[in-house]
C-alpha atoms as a PDB file:
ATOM      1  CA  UNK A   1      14.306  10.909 -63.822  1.00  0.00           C
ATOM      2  CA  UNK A   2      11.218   9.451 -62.164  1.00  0.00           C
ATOM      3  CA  UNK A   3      13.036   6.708 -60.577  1.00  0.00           C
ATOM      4  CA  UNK A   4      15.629   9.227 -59.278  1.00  0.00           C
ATOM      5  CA  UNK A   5      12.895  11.238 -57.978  1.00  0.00           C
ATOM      6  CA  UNK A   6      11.044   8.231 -56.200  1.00  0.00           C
ATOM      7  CA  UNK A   7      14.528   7.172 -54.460  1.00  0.00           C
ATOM      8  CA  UNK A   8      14.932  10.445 -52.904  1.00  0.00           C
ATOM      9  CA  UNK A   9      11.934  10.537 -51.975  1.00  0.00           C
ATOM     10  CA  UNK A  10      12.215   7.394 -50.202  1.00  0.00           C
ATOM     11  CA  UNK A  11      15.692   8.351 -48.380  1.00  0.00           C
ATOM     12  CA  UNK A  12      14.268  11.605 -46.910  1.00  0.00           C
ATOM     13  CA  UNK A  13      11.361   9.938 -45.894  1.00  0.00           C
ATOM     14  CA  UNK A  14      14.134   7.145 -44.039  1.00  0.00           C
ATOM     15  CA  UNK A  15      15.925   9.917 -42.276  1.00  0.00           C
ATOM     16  CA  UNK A  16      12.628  12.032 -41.694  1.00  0.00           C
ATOM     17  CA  UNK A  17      11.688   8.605 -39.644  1.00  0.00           C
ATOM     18  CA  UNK A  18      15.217   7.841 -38.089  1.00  0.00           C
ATOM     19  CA  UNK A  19      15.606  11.720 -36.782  1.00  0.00           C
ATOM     20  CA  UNK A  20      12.133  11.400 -35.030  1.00  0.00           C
ATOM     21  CA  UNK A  21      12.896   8.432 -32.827  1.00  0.00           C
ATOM     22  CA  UNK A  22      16.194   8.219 -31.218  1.00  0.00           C
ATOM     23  CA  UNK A  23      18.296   5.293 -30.193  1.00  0.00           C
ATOM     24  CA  UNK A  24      17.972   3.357 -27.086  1.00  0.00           C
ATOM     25  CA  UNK A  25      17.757   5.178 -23.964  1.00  0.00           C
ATOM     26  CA  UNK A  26      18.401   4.152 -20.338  1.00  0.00           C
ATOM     27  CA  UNK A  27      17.365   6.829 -17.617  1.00  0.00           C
ATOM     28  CA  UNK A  28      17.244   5.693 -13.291  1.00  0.00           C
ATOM     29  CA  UNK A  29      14.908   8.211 -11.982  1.00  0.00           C
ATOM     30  CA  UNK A  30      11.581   8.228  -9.684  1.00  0.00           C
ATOM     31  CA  UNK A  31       8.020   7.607 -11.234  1.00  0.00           C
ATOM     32  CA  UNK A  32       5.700  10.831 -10.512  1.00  0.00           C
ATOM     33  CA  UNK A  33       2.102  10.741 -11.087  1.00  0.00           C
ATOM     34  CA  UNK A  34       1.768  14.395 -12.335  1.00  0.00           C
ATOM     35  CA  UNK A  35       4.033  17.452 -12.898  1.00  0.00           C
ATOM     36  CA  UNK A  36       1.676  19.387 -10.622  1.00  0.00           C
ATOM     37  CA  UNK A  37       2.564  17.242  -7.582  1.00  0.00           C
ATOM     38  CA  UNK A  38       5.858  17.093  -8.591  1.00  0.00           C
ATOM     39  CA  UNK A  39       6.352  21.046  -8.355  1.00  0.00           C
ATOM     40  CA  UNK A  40       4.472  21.513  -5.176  1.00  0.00           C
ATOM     41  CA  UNK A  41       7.865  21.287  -3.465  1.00  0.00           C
ATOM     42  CA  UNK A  42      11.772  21.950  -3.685  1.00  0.00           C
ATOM     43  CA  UNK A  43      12.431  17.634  -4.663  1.00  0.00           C
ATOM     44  CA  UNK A  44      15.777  18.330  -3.567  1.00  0.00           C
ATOM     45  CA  UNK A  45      14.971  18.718  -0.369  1.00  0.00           C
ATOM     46  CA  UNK A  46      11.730  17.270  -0.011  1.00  0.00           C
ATOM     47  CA  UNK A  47      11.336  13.623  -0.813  1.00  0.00           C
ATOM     48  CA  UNK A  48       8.195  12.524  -3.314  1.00  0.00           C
ATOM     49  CA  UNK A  49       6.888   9.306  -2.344  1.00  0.00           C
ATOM     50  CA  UNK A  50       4.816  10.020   1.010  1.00  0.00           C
ATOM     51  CA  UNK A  51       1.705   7.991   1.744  1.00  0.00           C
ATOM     52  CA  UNK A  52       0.340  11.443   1.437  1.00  0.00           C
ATOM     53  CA  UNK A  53       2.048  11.697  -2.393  1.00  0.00           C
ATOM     54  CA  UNK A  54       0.563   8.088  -3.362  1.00  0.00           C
ATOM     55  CA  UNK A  55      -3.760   8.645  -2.340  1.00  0.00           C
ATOM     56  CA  UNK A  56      -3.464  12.062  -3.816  1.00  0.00           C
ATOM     57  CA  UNK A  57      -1.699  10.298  -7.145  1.00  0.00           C
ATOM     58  CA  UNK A  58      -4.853   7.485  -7.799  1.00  0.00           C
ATOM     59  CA  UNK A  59      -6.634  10.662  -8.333  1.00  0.00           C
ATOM     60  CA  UNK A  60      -3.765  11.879 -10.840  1.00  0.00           C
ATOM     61  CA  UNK A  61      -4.153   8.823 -12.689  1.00  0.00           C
ATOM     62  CA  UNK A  62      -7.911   8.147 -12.891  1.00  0.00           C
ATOM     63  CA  UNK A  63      -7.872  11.562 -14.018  1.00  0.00           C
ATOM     64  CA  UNK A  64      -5.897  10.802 -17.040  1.00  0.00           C
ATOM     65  CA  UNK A  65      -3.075  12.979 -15.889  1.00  0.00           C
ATOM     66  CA  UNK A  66       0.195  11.853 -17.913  1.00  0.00           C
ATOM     67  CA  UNK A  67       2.804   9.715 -15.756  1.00  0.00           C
ATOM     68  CA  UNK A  68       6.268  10.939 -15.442  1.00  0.00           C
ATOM     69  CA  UNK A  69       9.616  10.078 -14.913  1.00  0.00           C
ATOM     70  CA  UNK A  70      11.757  12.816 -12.706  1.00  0.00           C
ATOM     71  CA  UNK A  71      15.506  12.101 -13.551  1.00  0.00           C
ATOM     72  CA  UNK A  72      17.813  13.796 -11.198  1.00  0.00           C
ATOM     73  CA  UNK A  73      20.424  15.978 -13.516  1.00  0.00           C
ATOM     74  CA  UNK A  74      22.717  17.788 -10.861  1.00  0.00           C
ATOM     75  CA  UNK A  75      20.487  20.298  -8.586  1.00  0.00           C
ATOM     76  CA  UNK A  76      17.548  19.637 -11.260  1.00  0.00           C
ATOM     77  CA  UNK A  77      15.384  17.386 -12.598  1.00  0.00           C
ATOM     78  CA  UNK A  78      14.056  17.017 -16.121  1.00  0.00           C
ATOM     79  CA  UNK A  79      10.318  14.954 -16.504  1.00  0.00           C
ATOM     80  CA  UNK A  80      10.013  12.153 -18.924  1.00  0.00           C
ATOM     81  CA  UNK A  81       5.902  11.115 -20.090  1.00  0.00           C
ATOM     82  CA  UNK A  82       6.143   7.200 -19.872  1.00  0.00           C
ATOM     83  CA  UNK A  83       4.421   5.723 -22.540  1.00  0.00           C
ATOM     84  CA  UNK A  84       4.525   1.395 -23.067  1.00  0.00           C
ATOM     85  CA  UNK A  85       6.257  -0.229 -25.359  1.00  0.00           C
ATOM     86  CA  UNK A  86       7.622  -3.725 -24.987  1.00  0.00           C
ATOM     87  CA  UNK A  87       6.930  -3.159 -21.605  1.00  0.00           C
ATOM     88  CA  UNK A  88       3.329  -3.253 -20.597  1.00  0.00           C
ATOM     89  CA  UNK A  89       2.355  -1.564 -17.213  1.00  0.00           C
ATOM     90  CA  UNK A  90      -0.987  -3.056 -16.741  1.00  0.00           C
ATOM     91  CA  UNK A  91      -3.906  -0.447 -16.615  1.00  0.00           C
ATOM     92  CA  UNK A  92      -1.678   2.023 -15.645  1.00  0.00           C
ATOM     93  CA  UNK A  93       1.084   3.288 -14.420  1.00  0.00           C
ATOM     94  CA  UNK A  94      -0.026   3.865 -10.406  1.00  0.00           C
ATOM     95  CA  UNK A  95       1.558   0.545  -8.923  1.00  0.00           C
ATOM     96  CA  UNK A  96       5.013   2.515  -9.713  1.00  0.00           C
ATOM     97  CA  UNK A  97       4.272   5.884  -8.496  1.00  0.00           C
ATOM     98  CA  UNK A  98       7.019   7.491  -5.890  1.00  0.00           C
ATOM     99  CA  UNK A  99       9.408   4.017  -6.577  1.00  0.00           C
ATOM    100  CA  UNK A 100      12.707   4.728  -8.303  1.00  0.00           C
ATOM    101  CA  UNK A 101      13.775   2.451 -11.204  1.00  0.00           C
ATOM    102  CA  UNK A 102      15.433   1.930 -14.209  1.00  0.00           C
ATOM    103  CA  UNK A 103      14.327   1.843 -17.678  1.00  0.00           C
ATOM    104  CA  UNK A 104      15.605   1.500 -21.056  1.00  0.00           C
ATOM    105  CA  UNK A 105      13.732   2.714 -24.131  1.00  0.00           C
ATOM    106  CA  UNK A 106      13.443   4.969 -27.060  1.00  0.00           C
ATOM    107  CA  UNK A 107      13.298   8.616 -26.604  1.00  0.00           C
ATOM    108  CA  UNK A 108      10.546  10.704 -28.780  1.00  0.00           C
ATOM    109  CA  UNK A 109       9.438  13.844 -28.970  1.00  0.00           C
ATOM    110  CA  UNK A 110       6.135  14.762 -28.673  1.00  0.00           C
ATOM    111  CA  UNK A 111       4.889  18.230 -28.708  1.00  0.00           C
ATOM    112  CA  UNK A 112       7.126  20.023 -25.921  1.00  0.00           C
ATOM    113  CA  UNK A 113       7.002  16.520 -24.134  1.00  0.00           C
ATOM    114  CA  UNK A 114      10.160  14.339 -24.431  1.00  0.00           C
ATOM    115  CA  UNK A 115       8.392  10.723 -24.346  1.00  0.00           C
ATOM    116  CA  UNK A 116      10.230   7.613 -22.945  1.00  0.00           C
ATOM    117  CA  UNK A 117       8.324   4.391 -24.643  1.00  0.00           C
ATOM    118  CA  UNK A 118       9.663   1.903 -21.956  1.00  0.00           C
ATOM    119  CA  UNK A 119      11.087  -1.573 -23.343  1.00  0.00           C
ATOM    120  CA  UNK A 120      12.597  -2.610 -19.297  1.00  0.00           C
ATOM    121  CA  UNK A 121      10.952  -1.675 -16.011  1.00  0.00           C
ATOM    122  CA  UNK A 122      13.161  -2.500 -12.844  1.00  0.00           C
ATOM    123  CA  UNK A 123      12.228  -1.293  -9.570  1.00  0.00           C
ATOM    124  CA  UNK A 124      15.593   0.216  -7.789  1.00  0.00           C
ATOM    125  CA  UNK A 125      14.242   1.478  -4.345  1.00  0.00           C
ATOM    126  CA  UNK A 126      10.624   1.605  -2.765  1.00  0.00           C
ATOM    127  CA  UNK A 127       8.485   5.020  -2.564  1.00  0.00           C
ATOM    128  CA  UNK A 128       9.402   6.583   0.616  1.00  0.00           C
ATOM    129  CA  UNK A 129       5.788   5.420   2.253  1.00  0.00           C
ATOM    130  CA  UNK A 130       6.646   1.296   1.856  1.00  0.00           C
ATOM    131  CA  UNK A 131       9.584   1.961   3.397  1.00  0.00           C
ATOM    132  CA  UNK A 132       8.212   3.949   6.440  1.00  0.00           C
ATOM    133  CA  UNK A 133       5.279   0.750   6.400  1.00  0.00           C
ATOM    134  CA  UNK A 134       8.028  -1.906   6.162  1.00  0.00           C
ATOM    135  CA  UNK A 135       9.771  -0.490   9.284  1.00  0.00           C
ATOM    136  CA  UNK A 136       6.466  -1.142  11.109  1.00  0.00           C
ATOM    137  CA  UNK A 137       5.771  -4.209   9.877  1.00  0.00           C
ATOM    138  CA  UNK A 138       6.686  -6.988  12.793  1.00  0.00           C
ATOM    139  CA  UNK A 139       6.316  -4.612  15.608  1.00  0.00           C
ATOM    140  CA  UNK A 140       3.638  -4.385  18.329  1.00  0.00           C
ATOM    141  CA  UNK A 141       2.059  -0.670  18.092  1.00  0.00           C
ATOM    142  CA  UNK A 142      -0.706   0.307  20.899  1.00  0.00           C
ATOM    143  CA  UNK A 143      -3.410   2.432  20.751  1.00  0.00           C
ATOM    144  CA  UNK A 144      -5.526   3.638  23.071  1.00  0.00           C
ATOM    145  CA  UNK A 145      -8.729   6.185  22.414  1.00  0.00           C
ATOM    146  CA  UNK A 146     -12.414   6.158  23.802  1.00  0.00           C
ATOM    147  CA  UNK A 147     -16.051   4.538  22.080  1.00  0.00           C
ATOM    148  CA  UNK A 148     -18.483   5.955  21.121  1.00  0.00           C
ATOM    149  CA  UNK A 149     -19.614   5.930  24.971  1.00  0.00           C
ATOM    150  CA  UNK A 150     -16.913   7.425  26.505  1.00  0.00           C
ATOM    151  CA  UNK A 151     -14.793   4.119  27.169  1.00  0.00           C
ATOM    152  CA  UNK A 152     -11.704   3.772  27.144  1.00  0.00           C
ATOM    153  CA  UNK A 153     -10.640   1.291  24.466  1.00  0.00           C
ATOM    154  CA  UNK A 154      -7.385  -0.167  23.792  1.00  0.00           C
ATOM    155  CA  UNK A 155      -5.670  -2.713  20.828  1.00  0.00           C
ATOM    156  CA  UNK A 156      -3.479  -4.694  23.892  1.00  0.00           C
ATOM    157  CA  UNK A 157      -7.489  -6.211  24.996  1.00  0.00           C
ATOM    158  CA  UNK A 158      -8.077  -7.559  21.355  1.00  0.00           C
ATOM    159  CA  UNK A 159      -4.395  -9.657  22.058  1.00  0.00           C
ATOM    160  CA  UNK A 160      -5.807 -13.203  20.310  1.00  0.00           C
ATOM    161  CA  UNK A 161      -7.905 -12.283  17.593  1.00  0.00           C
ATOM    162  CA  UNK A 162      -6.708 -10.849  13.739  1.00  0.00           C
ATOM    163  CA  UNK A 163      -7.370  -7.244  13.894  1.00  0.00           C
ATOM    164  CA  UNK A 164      -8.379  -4.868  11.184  1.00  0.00           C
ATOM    165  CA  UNK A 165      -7.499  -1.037  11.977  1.00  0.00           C
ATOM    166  CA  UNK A 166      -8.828   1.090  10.488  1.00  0.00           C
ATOM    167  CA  UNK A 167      -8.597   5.199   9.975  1.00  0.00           C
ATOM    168  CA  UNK A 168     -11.163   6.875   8.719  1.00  0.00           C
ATOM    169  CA  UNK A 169     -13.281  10.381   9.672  1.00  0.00           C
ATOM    170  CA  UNK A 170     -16.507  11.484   8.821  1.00  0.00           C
ATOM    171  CA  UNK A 171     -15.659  14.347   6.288  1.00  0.00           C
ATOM    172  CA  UNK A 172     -13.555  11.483   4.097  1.00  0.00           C
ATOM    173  CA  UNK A 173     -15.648  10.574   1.223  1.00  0.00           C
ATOM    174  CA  UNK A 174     -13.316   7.742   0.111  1.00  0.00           C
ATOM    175  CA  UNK A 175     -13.856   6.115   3.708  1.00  0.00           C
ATOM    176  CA  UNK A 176     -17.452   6.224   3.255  1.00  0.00           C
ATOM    177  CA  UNK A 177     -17.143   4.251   0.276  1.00  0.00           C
ATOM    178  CA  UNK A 178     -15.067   1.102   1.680  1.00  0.00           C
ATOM    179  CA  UNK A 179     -17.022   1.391   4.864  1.00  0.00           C
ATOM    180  CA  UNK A 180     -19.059  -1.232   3.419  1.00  0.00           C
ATOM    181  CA  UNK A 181     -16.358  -3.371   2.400  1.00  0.00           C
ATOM    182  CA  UNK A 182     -14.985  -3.725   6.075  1.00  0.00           C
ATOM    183  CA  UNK A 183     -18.776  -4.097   7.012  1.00  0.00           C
ATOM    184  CA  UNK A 184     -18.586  -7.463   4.857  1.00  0.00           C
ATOM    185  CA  UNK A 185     -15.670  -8.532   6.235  1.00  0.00           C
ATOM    186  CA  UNK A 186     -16.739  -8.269  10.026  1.00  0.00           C
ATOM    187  CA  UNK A 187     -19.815 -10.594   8.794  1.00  0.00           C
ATOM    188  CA  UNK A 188     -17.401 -13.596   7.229  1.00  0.00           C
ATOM    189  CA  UNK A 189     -14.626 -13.437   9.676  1.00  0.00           C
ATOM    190  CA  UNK A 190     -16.117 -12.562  13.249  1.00  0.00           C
ATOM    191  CA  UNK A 191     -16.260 -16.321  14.022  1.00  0.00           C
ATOM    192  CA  UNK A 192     -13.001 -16.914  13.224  1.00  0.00           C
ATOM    193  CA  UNK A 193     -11.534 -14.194  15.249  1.00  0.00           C
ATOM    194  CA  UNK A 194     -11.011 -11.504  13.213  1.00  0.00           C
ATOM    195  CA  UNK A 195     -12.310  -7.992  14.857  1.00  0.00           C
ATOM    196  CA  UNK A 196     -12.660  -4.836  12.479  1.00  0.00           C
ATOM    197  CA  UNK A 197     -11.889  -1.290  14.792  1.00  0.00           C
ATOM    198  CA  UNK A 198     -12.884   1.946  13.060  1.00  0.00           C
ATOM    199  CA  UNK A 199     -10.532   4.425  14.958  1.00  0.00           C
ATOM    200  CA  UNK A 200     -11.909   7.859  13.864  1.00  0.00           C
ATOM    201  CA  UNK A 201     -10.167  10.729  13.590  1.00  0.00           C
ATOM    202  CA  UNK A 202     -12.683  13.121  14.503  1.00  0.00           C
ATOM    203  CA  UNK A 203     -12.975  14.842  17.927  1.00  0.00           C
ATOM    204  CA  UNK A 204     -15.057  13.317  21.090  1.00  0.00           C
ATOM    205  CA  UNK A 205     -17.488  16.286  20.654  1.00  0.00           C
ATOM    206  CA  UNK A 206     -18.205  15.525  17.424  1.00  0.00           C
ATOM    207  CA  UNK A 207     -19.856  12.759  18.128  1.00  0.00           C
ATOM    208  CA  UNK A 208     -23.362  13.258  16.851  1.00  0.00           C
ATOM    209  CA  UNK A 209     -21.517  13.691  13.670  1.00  0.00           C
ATOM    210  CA  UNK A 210     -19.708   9.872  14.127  1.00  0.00           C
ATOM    211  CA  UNK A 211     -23.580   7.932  14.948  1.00  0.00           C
ATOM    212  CA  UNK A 212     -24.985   9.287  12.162  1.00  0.00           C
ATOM    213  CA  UNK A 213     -22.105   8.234   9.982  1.00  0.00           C
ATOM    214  CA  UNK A 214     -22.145   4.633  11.266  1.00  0.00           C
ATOM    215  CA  UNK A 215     -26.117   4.722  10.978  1.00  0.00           C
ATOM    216  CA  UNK A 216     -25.753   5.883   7.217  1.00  0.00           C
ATOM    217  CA  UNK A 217     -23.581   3.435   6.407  1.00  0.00           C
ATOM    218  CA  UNK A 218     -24.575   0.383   8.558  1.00  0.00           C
ATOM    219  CA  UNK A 219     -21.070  -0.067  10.305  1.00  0.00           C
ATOM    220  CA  UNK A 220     -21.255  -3.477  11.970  1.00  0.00           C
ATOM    221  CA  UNK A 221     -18.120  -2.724  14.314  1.00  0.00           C
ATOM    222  CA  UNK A 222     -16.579  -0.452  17.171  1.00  0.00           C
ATOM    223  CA  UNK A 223     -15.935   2.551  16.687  1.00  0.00           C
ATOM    224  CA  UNK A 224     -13.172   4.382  18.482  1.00  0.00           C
ATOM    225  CA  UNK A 225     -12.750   8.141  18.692  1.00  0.00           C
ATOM    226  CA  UNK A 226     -10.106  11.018  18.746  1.00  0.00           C
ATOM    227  CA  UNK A 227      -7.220   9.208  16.270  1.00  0.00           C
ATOM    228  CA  UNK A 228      -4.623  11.616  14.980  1.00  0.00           C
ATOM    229  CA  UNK A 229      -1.772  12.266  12.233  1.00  0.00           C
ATOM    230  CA  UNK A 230       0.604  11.120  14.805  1.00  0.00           C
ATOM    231  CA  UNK A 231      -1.193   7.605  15.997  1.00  0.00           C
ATOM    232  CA  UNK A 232      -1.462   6.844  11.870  1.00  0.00           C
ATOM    233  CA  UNK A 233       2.528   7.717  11.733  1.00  0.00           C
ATOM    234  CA  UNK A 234       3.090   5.121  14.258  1.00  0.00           C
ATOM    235  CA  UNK A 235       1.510   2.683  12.216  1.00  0.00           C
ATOM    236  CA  UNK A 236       3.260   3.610   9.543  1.00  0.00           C
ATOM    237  CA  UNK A 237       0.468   5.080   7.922  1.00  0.00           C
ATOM    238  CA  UNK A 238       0.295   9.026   6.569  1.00  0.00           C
ATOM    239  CA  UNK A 239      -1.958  11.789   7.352  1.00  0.00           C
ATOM    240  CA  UNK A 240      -4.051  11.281   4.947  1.00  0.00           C
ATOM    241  CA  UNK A 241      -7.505   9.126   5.190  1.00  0.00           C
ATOM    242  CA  UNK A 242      -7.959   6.469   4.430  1.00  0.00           C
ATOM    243  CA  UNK A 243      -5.697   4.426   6.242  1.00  0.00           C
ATOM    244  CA  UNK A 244      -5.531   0.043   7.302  1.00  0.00           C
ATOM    245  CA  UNK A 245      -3.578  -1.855   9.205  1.00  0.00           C
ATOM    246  CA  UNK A 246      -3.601  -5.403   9.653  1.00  0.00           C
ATOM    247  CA  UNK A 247      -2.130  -6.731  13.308  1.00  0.00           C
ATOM    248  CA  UNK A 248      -2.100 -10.269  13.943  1.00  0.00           C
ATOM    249  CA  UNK A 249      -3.054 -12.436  17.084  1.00  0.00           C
ATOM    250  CA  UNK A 250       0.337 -11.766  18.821  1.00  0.00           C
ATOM    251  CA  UNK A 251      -0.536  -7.933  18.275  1.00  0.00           C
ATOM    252  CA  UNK A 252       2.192  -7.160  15.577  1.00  0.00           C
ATOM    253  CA  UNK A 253       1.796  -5.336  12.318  1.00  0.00           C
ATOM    254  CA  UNK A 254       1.400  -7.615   9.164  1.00  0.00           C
ATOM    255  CA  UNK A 255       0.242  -5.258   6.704  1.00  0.00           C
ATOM    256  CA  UNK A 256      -0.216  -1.475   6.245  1.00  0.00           C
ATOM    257  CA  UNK A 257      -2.504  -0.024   3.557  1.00  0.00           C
ATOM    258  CA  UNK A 258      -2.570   3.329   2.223  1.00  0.00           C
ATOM    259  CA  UNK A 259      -6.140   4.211   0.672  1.00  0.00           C
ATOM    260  CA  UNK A 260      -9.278   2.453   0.200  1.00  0.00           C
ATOM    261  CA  UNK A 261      -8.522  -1.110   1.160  1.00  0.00           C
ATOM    262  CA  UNK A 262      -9.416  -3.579  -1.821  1.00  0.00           C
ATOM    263  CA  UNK A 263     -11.883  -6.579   0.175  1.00  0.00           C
ATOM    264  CA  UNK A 264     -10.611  -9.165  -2.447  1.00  0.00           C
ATOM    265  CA  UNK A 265      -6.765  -8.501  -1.541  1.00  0.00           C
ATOM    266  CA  UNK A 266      -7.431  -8.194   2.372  1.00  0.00           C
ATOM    267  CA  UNK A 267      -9.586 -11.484   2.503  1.00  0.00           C
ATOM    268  CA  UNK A 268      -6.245 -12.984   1.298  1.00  0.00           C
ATOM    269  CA  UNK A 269      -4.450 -11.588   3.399  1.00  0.00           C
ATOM    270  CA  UNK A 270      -6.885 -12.985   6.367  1.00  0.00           C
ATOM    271  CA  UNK A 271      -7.289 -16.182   4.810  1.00  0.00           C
ATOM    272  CA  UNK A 272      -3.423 -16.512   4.261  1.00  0.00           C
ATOM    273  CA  UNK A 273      -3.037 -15.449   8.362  1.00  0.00           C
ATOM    274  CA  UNK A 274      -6.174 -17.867   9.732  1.00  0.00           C
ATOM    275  CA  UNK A 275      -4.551 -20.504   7.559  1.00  0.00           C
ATOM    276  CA  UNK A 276      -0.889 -20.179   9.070  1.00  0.00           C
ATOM    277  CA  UNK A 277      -2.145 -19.874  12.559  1.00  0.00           C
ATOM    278  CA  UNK A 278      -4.346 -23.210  11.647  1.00  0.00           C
ATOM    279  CA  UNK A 279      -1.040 -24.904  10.525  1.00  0.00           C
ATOM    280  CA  UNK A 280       0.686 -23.434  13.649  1.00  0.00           C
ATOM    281  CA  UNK A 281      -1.890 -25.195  15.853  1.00  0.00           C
ATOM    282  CA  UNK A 282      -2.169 -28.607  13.834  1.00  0.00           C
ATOM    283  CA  UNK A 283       1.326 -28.898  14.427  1.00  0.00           C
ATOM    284  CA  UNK A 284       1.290 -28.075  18.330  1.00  0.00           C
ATOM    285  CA  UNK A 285      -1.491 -31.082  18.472  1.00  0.00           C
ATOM    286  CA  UNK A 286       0.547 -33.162  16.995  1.00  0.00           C
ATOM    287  CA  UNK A 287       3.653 -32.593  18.968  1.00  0.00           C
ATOM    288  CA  UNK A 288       1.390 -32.725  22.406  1.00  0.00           C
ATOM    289  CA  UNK A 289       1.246 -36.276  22.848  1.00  0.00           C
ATOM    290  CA  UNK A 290       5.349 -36.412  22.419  1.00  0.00           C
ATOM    291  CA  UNK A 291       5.758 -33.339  25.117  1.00  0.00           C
ATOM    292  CA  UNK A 292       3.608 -35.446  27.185  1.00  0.00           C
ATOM    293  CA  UNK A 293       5.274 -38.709  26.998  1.00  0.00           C
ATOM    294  CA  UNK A 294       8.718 -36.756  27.362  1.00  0.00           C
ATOM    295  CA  UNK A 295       7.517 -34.974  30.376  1.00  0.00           C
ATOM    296  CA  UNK A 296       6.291 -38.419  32.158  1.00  0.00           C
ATOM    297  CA  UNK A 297       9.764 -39.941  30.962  1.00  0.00           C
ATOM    298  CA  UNK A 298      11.791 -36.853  32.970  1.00  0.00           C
ATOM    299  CA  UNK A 299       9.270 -37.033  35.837  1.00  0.00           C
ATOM    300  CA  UNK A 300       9.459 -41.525  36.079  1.00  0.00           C
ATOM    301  CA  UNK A 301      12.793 -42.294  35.402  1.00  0.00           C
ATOM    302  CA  UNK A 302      13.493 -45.999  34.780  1.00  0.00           C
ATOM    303  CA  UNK A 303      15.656 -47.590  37.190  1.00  0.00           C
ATOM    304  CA  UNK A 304      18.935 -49.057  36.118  1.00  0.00           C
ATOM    305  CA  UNK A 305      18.592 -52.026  38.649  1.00  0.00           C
ATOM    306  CA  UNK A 306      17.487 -55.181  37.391  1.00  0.00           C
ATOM    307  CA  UNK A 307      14.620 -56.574  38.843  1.00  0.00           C
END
């Protein structure tokens, strides 16, 4: 009788197990960093994934908020938590937020939550603010606005150097934190040719307001005044602040960064561009003497007479 007992006992406790975790799952759907920002529009209409959507979700995340997975089921959506499983996404889940992909997983339940612990992460489509950046990216973007003099200031006289744009107003606490950063970067790269520009987005009259930010802070570069949504949105940048862009010597676009830039990533991404245009110009020196010779060939031609 005991052994009869113990076997059923072990059976129920089997199925017990098996009804709590579900077969494999696979779900395509768009990562969200909170159901909060998820429901603060209709996301049938209106698109999740702005540059706007991804500064406000590193906030979500830090915060411990739980990240989601919207799957599109007709005109609604139903949120997954993602939770790792054989697939690890790092610290978290933020370097996914607003992309759509595909995963495949088991399905639990926990709580009122249905939990997706992911086994395969593949990225199907970019959040809706890479793709706005990537149509910038190769393209020459101008922008004119006035110092902190009165001057009128413009990106087409800085033609020849590695520029670093940057957005950023007074009233932007996550600005004042990276202002630093870009401070440091002006020191190491100024001799090489690479200029920072703070272009901020505060008016001309509040200008008091701008020297005593720069003085608090000990910015080490122009500033340029009177930026707005719309000169960000040409770069391919949001409305919200912080905002980068890198533009190379030729005055295109190489990068566009949403947020506080990170000073180890965008000293590689200097490095990487002062290295290529050093390649660019070893070769051109090389070539020189070759141009020459051709040139003085074309301009003396031998004569077919013999002498």
């Amino acid at each position: 009788m005991k052994r009869l007992l113990a076997g059923f006992l072990f059976w129920f406790a089997v199925a017990i197990t098996a009804s709590a975790q579900s077969p494999a799952v696979q779900f395509e759907g768009q990562v969200v960093c909170c159901a909060d920002c998820w429901s603060e529009a209709d996301r049938t209409k209106v698109e999740f994934g702005t540059a706007e959507d991804l500064l406000k979700a590193q906030s979500c995340v830090a915060g411990g908020d739980p990240t989601l997975l919207a799957v599109r089921e007709g005109d609604k959506f139903t949120l997954y938590q993602l939770a790792p499983a054989k697939f690890s996404p790092g610290k978290n889940w933020l370097e996914f937020i607003g992309k759509q992909v595909a995963v495949t997983g088991t399905l639990q339940k926990k709580r009122d939550q249905s939990v997706i612990r992911v086994d395969t992460l593949k990225v199907l489509k970019a959040s809706l603010a890479e793709q706005e950046a990537a149509k910038v990216i190769g393209s020459e973007v101008d922008l004119s606005l006035k110092d902190l003099l009165g001057n009128p200031q413009g990106l087409s006289s800085l033609k020849g150097r590695i520029v670093v744009l940057n957005f950023w107003a007074t009233y932007c606490i996550p600005c004042r934190a990276e202002m630093p950063d870009l401070a440091a970067i002006q020191n190491e790269y100024a001799a090489l040719g690479v200029q920072v520009v703070g272009a901020s987005t505060d008016e001309l009259k509040d200008r008091a307001k701008v020297l005593q930010f720069v003085k608090e802070t000990k910015v080490n570069f122009p500033i340029w005044m009177g930026a707005t949504t719309a000169d960000m949105m040409r770069f391919g940048l949001g409305g919200a602040l912080p905002g980068t862009v890198v533009i190379g010597r030729d005055g295109r676009v190489v990068k566009v960064i949403s947020g506080v830039v990170n000073q180890a990533e965008l000293k590689k991404q200097i490095d990487a561009m002062l290295a290529s245009a050093e390649k660019t110009a070893a070769n051109e020196r090389t070539q020189q003497p070759e141009k020459v010779a051709a040139a003085n060939r074309k301009d003396n031609p031998a004569s077919s007479v013999p002498s």
